[in-house]
Protein backbone atom coordinates (compact mmCIF):
# COMPACT_ATOMS: atom_id res chain seq x y z
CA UNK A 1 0.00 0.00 0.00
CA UNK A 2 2.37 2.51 0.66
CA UNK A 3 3.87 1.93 -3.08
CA UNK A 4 0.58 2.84 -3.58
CA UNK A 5 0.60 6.15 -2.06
CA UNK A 6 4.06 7.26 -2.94
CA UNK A 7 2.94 7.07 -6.30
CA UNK A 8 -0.05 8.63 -6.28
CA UNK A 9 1.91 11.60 -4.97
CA UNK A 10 4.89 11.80 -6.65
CA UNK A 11 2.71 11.54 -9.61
CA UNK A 12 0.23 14.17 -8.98
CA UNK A 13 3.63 16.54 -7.65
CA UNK A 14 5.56 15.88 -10.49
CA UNK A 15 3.00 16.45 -13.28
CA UNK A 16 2.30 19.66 -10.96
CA UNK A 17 6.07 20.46 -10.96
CA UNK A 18 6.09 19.72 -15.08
CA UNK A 19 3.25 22.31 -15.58
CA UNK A 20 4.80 24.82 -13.74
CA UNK A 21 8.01 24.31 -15.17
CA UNK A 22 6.06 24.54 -19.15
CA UNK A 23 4.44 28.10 -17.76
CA UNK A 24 8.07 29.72 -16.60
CA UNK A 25 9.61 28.29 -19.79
CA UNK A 26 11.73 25.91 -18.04
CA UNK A 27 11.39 22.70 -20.33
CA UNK A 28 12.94 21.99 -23.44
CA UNK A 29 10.68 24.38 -26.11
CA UNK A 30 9.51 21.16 -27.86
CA UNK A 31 7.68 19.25 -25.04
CA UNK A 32 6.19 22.79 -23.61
CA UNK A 33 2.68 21.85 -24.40
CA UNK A 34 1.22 24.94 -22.36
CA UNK A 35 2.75 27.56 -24.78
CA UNK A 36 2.54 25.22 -28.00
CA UNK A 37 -1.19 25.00 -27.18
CA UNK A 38 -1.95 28.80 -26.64
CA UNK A 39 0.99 29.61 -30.05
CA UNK A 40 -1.60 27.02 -31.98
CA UNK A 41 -4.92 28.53 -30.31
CA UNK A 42 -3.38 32.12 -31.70
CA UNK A 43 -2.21 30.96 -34.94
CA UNK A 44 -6.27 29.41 -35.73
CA UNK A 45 -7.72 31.74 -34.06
CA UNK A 46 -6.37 34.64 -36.64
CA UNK A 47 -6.40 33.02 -39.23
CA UNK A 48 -10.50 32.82 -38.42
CA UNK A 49 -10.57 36.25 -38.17
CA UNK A 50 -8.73 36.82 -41.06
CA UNK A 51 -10.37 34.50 -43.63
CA UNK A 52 -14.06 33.47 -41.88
CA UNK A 53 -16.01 30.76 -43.23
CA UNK A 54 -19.42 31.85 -41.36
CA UNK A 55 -19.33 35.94 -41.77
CA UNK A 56 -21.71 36.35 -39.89
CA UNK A 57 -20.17 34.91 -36.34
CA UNK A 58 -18.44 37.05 -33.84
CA UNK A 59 -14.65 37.22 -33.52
CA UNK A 60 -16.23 36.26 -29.80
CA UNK A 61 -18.20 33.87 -30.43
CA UNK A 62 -20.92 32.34 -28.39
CA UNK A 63 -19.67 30.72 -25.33
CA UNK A 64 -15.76 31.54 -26.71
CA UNK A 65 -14.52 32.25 -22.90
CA UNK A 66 -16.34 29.03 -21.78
CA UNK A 67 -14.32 26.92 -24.32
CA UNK A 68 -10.92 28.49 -23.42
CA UNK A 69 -11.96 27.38 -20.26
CA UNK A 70 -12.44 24.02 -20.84
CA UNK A 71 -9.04 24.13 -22.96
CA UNK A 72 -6.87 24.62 -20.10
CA UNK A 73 -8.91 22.22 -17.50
CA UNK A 74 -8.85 19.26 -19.92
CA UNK A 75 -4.95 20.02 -20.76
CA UNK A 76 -3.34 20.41 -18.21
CA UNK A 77 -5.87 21.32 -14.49
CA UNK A 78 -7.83 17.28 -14.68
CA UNK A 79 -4.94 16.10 -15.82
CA UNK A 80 -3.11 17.41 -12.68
CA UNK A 81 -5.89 15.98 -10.60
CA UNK A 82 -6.09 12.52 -12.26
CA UNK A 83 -1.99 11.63 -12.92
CA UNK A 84 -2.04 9.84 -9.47
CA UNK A 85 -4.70 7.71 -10.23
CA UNK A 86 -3.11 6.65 -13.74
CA UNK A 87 -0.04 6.00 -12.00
CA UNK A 88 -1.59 3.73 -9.07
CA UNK A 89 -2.86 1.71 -11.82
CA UNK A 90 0.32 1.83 -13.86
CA UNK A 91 2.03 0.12 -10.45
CA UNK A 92 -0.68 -2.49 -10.08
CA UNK A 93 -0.39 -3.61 -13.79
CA UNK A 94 3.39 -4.17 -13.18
CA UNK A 95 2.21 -5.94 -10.25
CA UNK A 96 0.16 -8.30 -11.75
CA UNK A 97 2.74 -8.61 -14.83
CA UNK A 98 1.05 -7.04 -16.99
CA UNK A 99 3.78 -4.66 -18.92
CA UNK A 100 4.22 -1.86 -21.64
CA UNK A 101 5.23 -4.71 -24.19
CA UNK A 102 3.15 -7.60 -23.10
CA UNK A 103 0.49 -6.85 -25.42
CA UNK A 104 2.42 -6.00 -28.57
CA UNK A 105 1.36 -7.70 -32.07
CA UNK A 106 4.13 -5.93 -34.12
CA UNK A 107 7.78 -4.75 -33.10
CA UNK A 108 8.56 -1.63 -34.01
CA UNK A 109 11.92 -1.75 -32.66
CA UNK A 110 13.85 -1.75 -36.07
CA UNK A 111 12.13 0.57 -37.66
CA UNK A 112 12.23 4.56 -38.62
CA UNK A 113 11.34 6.95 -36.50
CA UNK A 114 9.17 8.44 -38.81
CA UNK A 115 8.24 4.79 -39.52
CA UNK A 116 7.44 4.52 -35.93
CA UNK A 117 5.97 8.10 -35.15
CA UNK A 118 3.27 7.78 -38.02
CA UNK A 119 2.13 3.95 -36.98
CA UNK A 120 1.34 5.68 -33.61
CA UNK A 121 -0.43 8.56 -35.03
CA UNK A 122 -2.60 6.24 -37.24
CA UNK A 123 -3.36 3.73 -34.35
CA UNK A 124 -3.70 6.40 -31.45
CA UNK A 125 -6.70 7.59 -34.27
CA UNK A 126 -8.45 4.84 -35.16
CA UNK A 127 -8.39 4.17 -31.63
CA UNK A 128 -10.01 7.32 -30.88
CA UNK A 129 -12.33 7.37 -33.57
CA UNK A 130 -13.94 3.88 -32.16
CA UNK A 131 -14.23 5.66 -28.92
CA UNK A 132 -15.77 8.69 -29.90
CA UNK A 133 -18.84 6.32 -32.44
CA UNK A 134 -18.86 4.90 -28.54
CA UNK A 135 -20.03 7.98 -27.28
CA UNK A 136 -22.32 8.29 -29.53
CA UNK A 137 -23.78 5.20 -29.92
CA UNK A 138 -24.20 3.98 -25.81
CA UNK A 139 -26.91 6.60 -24.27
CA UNK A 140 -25.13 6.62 -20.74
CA UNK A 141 -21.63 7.74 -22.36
CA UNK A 142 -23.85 10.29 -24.81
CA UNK A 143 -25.25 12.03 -21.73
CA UNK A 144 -21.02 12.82 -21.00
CA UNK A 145 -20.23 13.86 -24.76
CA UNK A 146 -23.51 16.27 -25.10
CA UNK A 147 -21.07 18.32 -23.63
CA UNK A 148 -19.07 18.84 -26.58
CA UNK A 149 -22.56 18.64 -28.78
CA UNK A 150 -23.96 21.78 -26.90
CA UNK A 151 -21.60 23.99 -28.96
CA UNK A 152 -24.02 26.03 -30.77
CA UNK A 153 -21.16 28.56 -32.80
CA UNK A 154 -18.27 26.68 -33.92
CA UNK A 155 -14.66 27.38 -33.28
CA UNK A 156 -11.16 26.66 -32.87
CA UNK A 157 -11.25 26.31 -28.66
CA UNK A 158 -14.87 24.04 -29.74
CA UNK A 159 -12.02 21.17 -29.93
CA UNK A 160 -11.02 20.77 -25.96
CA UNK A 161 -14.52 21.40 -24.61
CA UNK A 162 -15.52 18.62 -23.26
CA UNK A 163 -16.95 16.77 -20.25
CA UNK A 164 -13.65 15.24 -18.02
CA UNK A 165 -15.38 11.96 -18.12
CA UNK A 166 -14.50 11.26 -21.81
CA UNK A 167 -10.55 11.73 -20.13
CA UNK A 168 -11.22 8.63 -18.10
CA UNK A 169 -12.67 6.60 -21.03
CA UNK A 170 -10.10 7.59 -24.11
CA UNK A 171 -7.11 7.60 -21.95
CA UNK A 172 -7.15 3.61 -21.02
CA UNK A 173 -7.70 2.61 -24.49
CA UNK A 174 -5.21 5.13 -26.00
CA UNK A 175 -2.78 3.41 -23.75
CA UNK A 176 -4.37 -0.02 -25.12
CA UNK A 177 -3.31 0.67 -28.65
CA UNK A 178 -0.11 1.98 -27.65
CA UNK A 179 0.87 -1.56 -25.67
CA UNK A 180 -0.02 -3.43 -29.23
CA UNK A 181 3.06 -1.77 -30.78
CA UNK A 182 6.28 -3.02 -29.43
CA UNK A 183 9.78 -1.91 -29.42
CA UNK A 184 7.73 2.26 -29.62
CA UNK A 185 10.45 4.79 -27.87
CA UNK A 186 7.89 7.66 -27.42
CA UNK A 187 10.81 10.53 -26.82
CA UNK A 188 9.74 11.96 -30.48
CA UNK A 189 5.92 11.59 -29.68
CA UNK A 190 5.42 15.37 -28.60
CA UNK A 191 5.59 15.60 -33.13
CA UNK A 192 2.33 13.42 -32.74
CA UNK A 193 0.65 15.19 -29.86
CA UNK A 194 1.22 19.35 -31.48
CA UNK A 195 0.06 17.74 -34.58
CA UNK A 196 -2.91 16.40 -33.44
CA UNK A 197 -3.63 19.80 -31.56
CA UNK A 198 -3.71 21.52 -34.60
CA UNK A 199 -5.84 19.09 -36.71
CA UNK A 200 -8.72 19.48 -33.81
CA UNK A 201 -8.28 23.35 -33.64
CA UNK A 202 -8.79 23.09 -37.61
CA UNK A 203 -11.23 20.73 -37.76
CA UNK A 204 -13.25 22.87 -35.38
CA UNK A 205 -12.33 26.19 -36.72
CA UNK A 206 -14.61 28.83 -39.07
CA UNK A 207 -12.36 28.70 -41.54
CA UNK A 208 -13.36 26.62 -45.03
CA UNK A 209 -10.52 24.14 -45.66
CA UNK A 210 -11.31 20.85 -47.48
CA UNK A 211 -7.27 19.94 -48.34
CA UNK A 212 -8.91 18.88 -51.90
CA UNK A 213 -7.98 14.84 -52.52
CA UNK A 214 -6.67 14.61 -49.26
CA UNK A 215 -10.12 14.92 -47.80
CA UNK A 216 -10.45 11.30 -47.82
CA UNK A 217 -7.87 10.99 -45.60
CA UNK A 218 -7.70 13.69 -43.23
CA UNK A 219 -10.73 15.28 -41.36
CA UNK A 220 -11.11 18.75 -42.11
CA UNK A 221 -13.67 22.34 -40.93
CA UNK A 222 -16.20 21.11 -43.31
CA UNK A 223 -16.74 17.43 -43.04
CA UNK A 224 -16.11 18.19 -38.79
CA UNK A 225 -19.33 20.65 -38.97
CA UNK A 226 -21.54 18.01 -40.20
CA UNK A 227 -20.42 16.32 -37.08
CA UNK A 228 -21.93 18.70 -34.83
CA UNK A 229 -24.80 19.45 -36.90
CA UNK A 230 -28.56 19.59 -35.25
CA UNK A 231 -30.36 17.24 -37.96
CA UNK A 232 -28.42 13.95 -38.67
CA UNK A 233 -29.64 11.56 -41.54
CA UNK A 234 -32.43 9.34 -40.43
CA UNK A 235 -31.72 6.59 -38.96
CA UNK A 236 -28.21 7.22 -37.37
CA UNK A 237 -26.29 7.70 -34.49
CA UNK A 238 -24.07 9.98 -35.92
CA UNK A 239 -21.63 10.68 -38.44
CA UNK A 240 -17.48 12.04 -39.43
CA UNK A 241 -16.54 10.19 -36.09
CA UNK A 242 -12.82 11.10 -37.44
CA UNK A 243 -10.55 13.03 -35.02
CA UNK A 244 -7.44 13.58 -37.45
CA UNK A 245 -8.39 11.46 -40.18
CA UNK A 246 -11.27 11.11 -42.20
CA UNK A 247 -10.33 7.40 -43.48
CA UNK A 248 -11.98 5.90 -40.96
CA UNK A 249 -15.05 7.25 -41.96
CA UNK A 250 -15.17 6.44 -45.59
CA UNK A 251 -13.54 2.94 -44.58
CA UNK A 252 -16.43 2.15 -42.38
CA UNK A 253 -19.20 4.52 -44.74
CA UNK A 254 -20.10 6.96 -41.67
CA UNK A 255 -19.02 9.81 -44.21
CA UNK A 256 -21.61 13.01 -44.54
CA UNK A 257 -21.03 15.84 -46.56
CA UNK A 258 -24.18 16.94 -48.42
CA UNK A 259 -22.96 20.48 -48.68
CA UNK A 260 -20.31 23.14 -47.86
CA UNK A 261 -22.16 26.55 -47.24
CA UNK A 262 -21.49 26.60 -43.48
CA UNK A 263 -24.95 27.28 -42.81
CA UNK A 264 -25.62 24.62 -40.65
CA UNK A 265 -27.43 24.67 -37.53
CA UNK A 266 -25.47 23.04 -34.28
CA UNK A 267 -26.39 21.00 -31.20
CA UNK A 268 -28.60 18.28 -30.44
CA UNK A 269 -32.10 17.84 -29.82
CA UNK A 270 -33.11 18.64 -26.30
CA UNK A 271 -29.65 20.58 -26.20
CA UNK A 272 -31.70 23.25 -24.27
CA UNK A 273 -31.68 21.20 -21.08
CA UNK A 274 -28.37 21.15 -20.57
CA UNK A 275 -26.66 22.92 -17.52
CA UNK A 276 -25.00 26.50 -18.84
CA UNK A 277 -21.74 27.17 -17.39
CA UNK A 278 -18.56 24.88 -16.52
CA UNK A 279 -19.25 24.21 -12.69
CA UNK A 280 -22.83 23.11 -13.32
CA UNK A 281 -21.36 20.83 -16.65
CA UNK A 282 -19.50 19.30 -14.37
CA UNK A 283 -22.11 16.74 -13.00
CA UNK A 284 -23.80 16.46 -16.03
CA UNK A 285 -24.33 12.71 -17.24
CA UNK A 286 -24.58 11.50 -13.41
CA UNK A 287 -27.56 12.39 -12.80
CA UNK A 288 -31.50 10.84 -13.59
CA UNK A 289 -33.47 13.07 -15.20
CA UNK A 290 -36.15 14.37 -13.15
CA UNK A 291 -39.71 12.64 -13.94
């Protein structure tokens, strides 16, 4: 037990101690993922202003504070709060013998690191987008990701709003399909993580980007809107599932584009009921609607 609890702390302090360090500029410039995220958030965030898609939206959108909010809570505040749990189970997997390679179906250990780097890009997203069809698909984890859904104007900072509960069911699997690829030395992964910042800040930014043939295999502003949008074809649970890449969408036909104008109305029906502002979000999903 008390390998336990010296874990739990000296994870929760250290990722603490990390943060702080990112803020005061005193990690390497390459893994400082509190400046990369606001240099990203800036970089989107003029270029919306510069070249809108929707015309007609604020340069403040609706709820644009609210999102920025979110940005920094999901980043870096939960996961603060929720490193010492990760590492207590970390410990007890070792315990039981469970380890980092004892899962792996290919080894990796020969190859390029780009080799390597772009295997764990594609894997990390097709794991997420089975998780996300999850959320939409299973009504008790829907009730966590209306969060996300309640976005009504859509923009860059749209991309980290989200309830902390999808943190506690993406993180576990992420690390699932991570453990299938043996022989992976992560110390080049931050090239994976800033990328996949700035796909979800574009794919959730008013600007009009479509990449032309590589559509079909990265998500983009367009097909992303379509995600969010109100009215979803009959008969489905949703559709563009994709996080970075749209190829597992036309792989497994959950593709929906039926137009690019923009003018598409966002949310979810009975989006109304849902608790305004962050503290109140917070429970939301946990609790039995009242009869």
């Amino acid at each position: 037990m008390e390998a336990y609890v010296e874990a739990f702390l000296n994870a929760i302090t250290g990722t603490l101690s990390w943060t702080w360090k990112s803020i005061i500029f005193d990690v390497p410039w390459y893994l400082n993922y509190f400046w990369g995220l606001i240099l990203i958030s800036l970089i989107v965030w003029i270029l919306e202003i510069v070249f809108p898609w929707r015309k007609n939206q604020g340069v403040f959108r609706k709820d644009f504070w609210l999102d920025g909010f979110y940005m920094f809570f999901n980043f870096f505040l939960f996961a603060i709060a929720i490193s010492g749990i990760y590492k207590i189970l970390g410990v007890f997997f070792e315990d039981i013998g469970i380890k980092a390679n004892s899962l792996a179906v290919i080894d990796t250990s020969s190859w390029p690191m780009w080799g390597q780097l772009l295997l764990f890009f594609v894997v990390l997203d097709l794991v997420q987008w089975f998780t996300h069809t999850l959320l939409h698909k299973y009504a008790f984890l829907w009730k966590f990701h209306q969060v996300h859904h309640s976005v009504k104007e859509m923009g860059f900072a749209a991309h980290l709003r989200y309830h902390w509960m999808e943190n506690i069911l993406y993180k576990p699997l992420k690390t699932f399909g991570v453990m299938l690829l043996g022989g992976f030395e992560p110390e080049q992964a931050y090239v994976v993580h800033f990328a996949a910042i700035a796909i979800g800040h574009f794919n959730h930014s008013n600007i009009k980007i479509t990449w032309g043939p590589l559509k079909y295999i990265l998500n983009n502003p367009v097909m992303h809107l379509y995600h969010h949008a109100y009215d979803l074809p009959e008969g489905t649970y949703g559709v563009n599932f994709g996080i970075s890449l749209s190829l597992w969408d036309y792989i497994f036909k959950t593709n929906y584009i039926p137009e690019d104008s923009g003018d598409v109305r966002l949310g979810y029906p009975g989006d109304e009921e849902l608790p305004e502002g962050f503290l109140r979000q917070l429970t939301h999903g946990f609790k039995s609607k009242k009869k």
